[in-house]
Protein backbone atom coordinates (compact mmCIF):
# COMPACT_ATOMS: atom_id res chain seq x y z
CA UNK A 1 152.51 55.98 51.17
CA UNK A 2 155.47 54.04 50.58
CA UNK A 3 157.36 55.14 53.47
CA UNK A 4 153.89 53.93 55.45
CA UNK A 5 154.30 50.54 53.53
CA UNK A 6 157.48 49.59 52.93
CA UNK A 7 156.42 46.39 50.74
CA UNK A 8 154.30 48.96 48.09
CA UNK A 9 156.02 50.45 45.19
CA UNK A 10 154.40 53.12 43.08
CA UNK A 11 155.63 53.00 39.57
CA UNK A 12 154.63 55.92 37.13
CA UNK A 13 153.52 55.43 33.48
CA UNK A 14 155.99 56.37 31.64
CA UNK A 15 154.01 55.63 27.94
CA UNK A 16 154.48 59.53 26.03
CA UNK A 17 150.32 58.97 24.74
CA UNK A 18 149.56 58.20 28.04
CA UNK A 19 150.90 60.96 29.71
CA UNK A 20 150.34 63.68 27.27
CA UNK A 21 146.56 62.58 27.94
CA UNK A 22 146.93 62.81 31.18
CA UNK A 23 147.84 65.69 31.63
CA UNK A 24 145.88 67.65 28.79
CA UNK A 25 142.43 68.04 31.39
CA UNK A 26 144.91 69.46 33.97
CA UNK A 27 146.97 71.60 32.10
CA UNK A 28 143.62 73.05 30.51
CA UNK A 29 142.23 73.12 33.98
CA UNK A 30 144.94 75.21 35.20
CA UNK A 31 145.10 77.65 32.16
CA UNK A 32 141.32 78.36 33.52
CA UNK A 33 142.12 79.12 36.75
CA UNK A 34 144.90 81.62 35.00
CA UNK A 35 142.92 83.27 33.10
CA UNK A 36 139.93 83.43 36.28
CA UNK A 37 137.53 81.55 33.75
CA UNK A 38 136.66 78.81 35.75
CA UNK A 39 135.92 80.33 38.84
CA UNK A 40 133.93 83.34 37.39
CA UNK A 41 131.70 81.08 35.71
CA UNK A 42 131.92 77.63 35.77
CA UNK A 43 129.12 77.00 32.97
CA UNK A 44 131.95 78.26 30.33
CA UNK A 45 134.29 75.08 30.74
CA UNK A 46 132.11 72.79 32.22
CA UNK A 47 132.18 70.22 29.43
CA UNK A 48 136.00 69.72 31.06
CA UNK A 49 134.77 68.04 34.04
CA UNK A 50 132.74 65.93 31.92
CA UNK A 51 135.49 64.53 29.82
CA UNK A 52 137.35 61.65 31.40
CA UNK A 53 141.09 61.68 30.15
CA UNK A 54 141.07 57.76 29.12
CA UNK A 55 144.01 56.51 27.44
CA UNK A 56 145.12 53.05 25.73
CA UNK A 57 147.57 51.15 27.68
CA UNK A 58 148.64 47.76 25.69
CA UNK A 59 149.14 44.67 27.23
CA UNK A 60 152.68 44.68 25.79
CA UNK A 61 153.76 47.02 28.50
CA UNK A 62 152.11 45.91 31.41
CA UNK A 63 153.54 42.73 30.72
CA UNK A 64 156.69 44.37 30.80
CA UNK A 65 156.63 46.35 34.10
CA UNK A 66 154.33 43.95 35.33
CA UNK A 67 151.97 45.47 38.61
CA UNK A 68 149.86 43.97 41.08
CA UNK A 69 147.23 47.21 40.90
CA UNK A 70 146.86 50.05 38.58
CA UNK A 71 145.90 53.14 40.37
CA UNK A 72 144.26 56.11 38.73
CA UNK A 73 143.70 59.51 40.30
CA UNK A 74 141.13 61.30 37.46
CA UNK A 75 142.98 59.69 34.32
CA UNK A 76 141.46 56.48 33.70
CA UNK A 77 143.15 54.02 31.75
CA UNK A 78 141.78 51.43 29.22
CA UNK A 79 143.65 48.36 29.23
CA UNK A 80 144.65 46.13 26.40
CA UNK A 81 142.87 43.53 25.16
CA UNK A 82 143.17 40.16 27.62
CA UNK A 83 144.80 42.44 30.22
CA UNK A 84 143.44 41.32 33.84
CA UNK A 85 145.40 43.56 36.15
CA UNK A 86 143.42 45.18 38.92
CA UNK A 87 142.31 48.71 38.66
CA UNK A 88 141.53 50.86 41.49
CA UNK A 89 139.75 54.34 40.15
CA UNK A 90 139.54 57.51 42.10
CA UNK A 91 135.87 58.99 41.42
CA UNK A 92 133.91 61.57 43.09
CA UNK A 93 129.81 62.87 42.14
CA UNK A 94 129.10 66.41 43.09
CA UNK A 95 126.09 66.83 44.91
CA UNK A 96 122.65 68.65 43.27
CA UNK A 97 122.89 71.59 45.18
CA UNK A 98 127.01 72.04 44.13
CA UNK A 99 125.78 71.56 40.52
CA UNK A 100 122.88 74.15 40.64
CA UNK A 101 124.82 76.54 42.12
CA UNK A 102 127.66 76.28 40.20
CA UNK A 103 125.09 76.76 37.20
CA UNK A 104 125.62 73.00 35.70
CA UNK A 105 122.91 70.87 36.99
CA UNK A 106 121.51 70.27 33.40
CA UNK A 107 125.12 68.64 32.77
CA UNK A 108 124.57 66.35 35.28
CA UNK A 109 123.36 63.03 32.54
CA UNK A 110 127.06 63.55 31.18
CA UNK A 111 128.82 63.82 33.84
CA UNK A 112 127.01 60.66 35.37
CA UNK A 113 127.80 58.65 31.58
CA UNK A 114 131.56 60.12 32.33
CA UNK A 115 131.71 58.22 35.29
CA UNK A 116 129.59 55.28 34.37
CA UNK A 117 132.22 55.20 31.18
CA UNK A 118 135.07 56.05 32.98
CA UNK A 119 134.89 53.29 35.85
CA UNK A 120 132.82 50.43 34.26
CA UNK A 121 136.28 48.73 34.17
CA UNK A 122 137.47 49.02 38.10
CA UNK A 123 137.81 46.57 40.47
CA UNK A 124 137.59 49.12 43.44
CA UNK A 125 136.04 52.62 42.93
CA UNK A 126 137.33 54.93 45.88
CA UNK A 127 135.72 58.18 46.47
CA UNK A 128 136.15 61.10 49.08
CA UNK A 129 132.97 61.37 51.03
CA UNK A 130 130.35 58.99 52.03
CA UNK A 131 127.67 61.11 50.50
CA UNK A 132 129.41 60.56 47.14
CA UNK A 133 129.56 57.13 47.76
CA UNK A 134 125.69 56.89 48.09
CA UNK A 135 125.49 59.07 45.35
CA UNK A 136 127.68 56.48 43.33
CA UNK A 137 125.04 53.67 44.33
CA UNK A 138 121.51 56.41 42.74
CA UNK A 139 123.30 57.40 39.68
CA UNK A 140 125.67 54.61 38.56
CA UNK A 141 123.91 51.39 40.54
CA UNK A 142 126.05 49.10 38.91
CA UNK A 143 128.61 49.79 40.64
CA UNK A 144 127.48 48.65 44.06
CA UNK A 145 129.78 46.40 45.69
CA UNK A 146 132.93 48.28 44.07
CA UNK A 147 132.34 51.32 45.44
CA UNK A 148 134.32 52.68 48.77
CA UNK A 149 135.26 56.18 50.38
CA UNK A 150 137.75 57.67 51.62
CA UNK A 151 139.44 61.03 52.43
CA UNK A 152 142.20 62.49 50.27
CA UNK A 153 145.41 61.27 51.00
CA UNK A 154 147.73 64.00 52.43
CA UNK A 155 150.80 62.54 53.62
CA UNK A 156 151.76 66.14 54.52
CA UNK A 157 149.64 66.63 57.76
CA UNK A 158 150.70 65.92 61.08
CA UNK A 159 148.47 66.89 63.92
CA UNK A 160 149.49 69.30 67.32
CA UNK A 161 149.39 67.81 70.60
CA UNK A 162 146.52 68.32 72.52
CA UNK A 163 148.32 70.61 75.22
CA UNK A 164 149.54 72.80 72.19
CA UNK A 165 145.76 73.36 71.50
CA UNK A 166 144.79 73.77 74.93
CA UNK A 167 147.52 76.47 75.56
CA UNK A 168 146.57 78.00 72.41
CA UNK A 169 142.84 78.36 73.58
CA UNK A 170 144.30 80.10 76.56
CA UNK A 171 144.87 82.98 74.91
CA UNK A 172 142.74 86.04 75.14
CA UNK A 173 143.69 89.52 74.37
CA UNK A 174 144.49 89.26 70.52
CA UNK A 175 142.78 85.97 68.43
CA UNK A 176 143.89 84.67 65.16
CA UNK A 177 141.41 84.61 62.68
CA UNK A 178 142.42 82.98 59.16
CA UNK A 179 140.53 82.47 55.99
CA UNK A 180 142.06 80.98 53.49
CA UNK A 181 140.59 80.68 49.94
CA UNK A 182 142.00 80.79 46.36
CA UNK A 183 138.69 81.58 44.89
CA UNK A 184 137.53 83.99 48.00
CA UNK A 185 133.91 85.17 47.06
CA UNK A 186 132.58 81.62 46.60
CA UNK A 187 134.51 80.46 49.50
CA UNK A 188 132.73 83.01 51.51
CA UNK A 189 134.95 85.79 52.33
CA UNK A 190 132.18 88.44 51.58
CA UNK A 191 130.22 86.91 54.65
CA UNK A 192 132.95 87.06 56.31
CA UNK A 193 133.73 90.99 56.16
CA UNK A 194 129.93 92.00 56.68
CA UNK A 195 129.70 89.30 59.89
CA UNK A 196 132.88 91.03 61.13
CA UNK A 197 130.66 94.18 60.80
CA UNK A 198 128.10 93.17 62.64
CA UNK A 199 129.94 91.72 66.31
CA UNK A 200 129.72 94.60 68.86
CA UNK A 201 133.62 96.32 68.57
CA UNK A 202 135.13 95.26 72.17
CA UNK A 203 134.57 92.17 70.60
CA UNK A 204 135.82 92.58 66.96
CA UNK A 205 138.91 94.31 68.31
CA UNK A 206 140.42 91.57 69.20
CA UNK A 207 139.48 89.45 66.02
CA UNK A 208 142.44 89.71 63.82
CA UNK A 209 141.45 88.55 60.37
CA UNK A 210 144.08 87.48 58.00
CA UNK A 211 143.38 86.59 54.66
CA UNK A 212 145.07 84.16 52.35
CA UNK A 213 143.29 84.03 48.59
CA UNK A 214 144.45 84.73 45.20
CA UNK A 215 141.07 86.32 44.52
CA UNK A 216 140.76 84.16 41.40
CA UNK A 217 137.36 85.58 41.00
CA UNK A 218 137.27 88.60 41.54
CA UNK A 219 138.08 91.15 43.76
CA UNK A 220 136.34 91.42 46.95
CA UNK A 221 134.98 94.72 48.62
CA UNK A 222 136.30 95.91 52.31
CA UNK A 223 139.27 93.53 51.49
CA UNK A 224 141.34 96.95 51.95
CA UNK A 225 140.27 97.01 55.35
CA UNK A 226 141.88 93.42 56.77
CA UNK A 227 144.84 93.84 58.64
CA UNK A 228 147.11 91.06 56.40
CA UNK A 229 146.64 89.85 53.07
CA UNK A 230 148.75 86.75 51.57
CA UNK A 231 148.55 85.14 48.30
CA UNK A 232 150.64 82.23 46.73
CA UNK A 233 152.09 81.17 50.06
CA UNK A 234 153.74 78.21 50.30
CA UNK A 235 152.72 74.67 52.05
CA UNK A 236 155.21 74.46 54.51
CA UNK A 237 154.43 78.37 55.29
CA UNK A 238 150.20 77.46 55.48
CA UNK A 239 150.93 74.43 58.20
CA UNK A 240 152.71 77.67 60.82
CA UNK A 241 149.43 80.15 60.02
CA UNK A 242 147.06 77.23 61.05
CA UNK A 243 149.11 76.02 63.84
CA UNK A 244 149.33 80.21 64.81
CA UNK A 245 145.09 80.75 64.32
CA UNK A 246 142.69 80.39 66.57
CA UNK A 247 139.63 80.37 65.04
CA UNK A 248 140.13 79.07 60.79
CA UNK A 249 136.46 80.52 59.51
CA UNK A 250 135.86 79.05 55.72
CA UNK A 251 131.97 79.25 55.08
CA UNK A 252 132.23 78.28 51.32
CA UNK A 253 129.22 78.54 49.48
CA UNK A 254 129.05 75.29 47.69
CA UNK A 255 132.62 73.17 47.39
CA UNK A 256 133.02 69.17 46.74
CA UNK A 257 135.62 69.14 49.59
CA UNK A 258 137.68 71.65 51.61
CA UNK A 259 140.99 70.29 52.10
CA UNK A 260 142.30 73.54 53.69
CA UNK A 261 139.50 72.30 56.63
CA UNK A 262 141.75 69.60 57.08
CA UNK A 263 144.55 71.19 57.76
CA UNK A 264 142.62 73.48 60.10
CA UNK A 265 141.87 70.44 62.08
CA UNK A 266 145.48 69.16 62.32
CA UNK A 267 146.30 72.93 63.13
CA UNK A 268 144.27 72.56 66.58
CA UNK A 269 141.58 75.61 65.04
CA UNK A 270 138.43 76.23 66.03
CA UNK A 271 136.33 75.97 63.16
CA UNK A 272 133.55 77.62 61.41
CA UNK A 273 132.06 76.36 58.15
CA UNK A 274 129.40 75.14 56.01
CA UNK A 275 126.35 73.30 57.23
CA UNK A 276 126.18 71.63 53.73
CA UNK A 277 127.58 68.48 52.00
CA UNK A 278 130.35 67.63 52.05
CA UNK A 279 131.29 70.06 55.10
CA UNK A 280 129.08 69.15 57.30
CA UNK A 281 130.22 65.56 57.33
CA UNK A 282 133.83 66.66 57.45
CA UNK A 283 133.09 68.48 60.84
CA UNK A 284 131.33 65.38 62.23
CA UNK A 285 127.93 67.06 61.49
CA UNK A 286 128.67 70.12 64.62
CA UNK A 287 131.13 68.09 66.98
CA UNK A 288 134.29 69.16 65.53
CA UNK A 289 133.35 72.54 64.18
CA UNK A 290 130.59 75.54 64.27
CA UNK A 291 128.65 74.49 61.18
CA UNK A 292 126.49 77.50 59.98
CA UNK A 293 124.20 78.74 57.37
CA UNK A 294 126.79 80.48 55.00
CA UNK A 295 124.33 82.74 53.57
CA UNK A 296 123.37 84.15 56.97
CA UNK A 297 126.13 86.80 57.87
CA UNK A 298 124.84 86.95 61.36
CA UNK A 299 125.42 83.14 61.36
CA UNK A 300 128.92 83.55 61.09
CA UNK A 301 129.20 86.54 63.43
CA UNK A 302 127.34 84.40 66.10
CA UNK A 303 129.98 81.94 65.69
CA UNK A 304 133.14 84.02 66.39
CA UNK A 305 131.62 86.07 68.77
CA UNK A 306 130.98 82.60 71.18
CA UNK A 307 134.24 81.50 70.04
CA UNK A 308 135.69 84.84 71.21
CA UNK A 309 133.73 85.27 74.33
CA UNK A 310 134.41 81.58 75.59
CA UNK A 311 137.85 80.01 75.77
CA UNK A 312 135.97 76.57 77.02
CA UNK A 313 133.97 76.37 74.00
CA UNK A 314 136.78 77.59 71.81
CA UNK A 315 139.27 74.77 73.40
CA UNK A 316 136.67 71.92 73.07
CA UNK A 317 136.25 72.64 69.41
CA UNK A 318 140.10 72.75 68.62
CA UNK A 319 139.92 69.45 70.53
CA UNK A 320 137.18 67.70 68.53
CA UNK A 321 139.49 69.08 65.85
CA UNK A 322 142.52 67.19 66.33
CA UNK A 323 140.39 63.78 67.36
CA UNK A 324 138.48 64.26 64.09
CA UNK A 325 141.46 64.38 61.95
CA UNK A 326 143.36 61.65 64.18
CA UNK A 327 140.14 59.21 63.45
CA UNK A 328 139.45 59.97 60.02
CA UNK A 329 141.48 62.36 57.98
CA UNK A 330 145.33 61.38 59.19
CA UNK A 331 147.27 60.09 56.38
CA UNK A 332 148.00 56.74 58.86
CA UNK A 333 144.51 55.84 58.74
CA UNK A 334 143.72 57.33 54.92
CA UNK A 335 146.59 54.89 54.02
CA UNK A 336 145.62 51.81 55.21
CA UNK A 337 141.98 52.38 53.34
CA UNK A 338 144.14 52.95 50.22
CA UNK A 339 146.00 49.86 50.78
CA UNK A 340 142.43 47.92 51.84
CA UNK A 341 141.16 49.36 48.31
CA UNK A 342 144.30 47.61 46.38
CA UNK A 343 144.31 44.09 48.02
CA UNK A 344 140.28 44.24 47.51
CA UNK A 345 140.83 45.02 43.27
CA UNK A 346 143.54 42.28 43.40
CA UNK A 347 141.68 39.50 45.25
CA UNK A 348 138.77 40.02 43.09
CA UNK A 349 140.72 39.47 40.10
CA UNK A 350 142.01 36.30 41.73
CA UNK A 351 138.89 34.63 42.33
CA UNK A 352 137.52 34.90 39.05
């Protein structure tokens, strides 16, 4: 972001408390994922998501390092007493049906005190999706007013042309199909293999599935029969196999975002996803991806099998793709909300 605005400086804490809270949730967090806890069943470590890492930062040292905004990503800082800097929180409610699923709705009181606690104190509350937003305004209805969304930040992405799509479409005989999914049951990978099943074989012989998943929960049967298998590959590496695939097919059964959708859009994919929140709002509700049922198998073969039959349909979706991500998701535009969000928390401290 700073190379987007040259005037903005981000300055780290650099208080040893501070940071060792910080990063206790996500170093616990990613023991989990180690040890496939969280994954296999969320229930066992859901009081994690519940606690809100918030540390003491004194007045004495924001006097001396002195910033316009504080900006915290999931640590939340308390300030010291008679400290008046702005402070811009990053905040995000899971919907119902995420909850249930994931076997934690009856958490969901704490987890909306967590964020009631957490962000009583912010200027500016940024979340990801609008549906968390409006979320934000049932549970926590204070916090009207200071509430505004946008997508995550990824200063990584740049989009492909629009001819690179179009000549990518073009092709016929052999088509790229990529999943990609660290946790690759929930994600939908099981749907996957049995819709493959189903689409008539001149067809799904020239489907090329390639996988991309550490399996973090669990293994997943048929997974011997896909052509390629990749785990722990890098970013730079992820950017050529969506820029390479032709169709990116991700029907996760619940998730509270789907970056890897994202990057399928800069990529010039086709897409095939979830019909659910927030997916479904992240594909423009059907214009810039094949949103489906992601229980229904025959859903999902549906999908590839138009995408495979028709290059015109195929090409229009990689399209809506790329204009999608160039209208909401590119870091250009994510930026600017981010730097919106800062002068907002700062003028409001001003006119008090």
């Amino acid at each position: 972001m700073e190379k987007q605005f040259p005037d903005m400086q981000f300055v780290q804490v650099r208080s040893p408390t501070a940071i060792a809270a910080a990063n206790m949730r996500a170093l616990v967090l990613h023991a989990a994922h180690k040890l496939r806890l969280l994954n296999r069943n969320l229930r066992i470590l859901q009081p994690l998501f519940n606690l809100q890492c918030i540390s003491y930062l004194p007045g004495s040292y924001l006097r001396d390092i002195r910033p316009d905004v504080i900006f915290a990503h999931s640590h939340i800082p308390r300030l010291g007493h008679g400290c008046s800097t702005p402070l811009v929180a990053v905040e995000y409610f899971a919907s119902e049906r995420y909850m249930r699923m994931a076997g934690v709705l009856r958490c969901l009181p704490r987890e909306i005190h967590a964020k009631r606690l957490a962000t009583e104190h912010a200027q500016v509350i940024l979340t990801t999706t609008p549906a968390s937003k409006a979320r934000f305004d049932q549970y926590v209805p204070e916090a009207r007013g200071r509430v505004l969304q946008a997508p995550i930040y990824m200063p990584y992405l740049e989009p492909v042309t629009d001819d690179y799509a179009i000549q990518k479409a073009q092709e016929e005989q052999e088509l790229q199909v990529l999943f990609v999914g660290g946790a690759a049951r929930r994600k939908g990978l099981p749907q996957v293999l049995e819709a493959l099943r189903m689409i008539e074989k001149p067809v799904r012989d020239r489907l090329k599935l390639k996988v991309v998943s550490n399996f973090q929960d669990g293994p997943v049967p048929g997974i011997e029969r896909v052509a390629e298998v990749l785990s722990n590959v890098r970013a730079s590496d992820m950017t050529e196999l969506m820029q390479k695939a032709h169709i990116f097919v991700f029907p996760t059964q619940f998730d509270t975002y789907g970056r890897v959708i994202v990057e399928a859009m800069a990529g010039g994919c086709a897409i095939i996803s979830s019909n659910t929140d927030p997916q479904d709002w992240m594909l423009g509700y059907g214009k810039a991806g094949i949103a489906v049922d992601t229980t229904s198998s025959e859903e999902i073969a549906e999908g590839l099998t138009l995408l495979a039959e028709d290059r015109n349909i195929r090409m229009n979706y990689a399209l809506s793709a790329i204009r999608r991500f160039r209208e909401v998701f590119y870091h250009r535009v994510v930026g600017m909300q981010y730097r919106n969000a800062f002068e907002t928390a700062i003028k409001t401290v001003a006119a008090r």
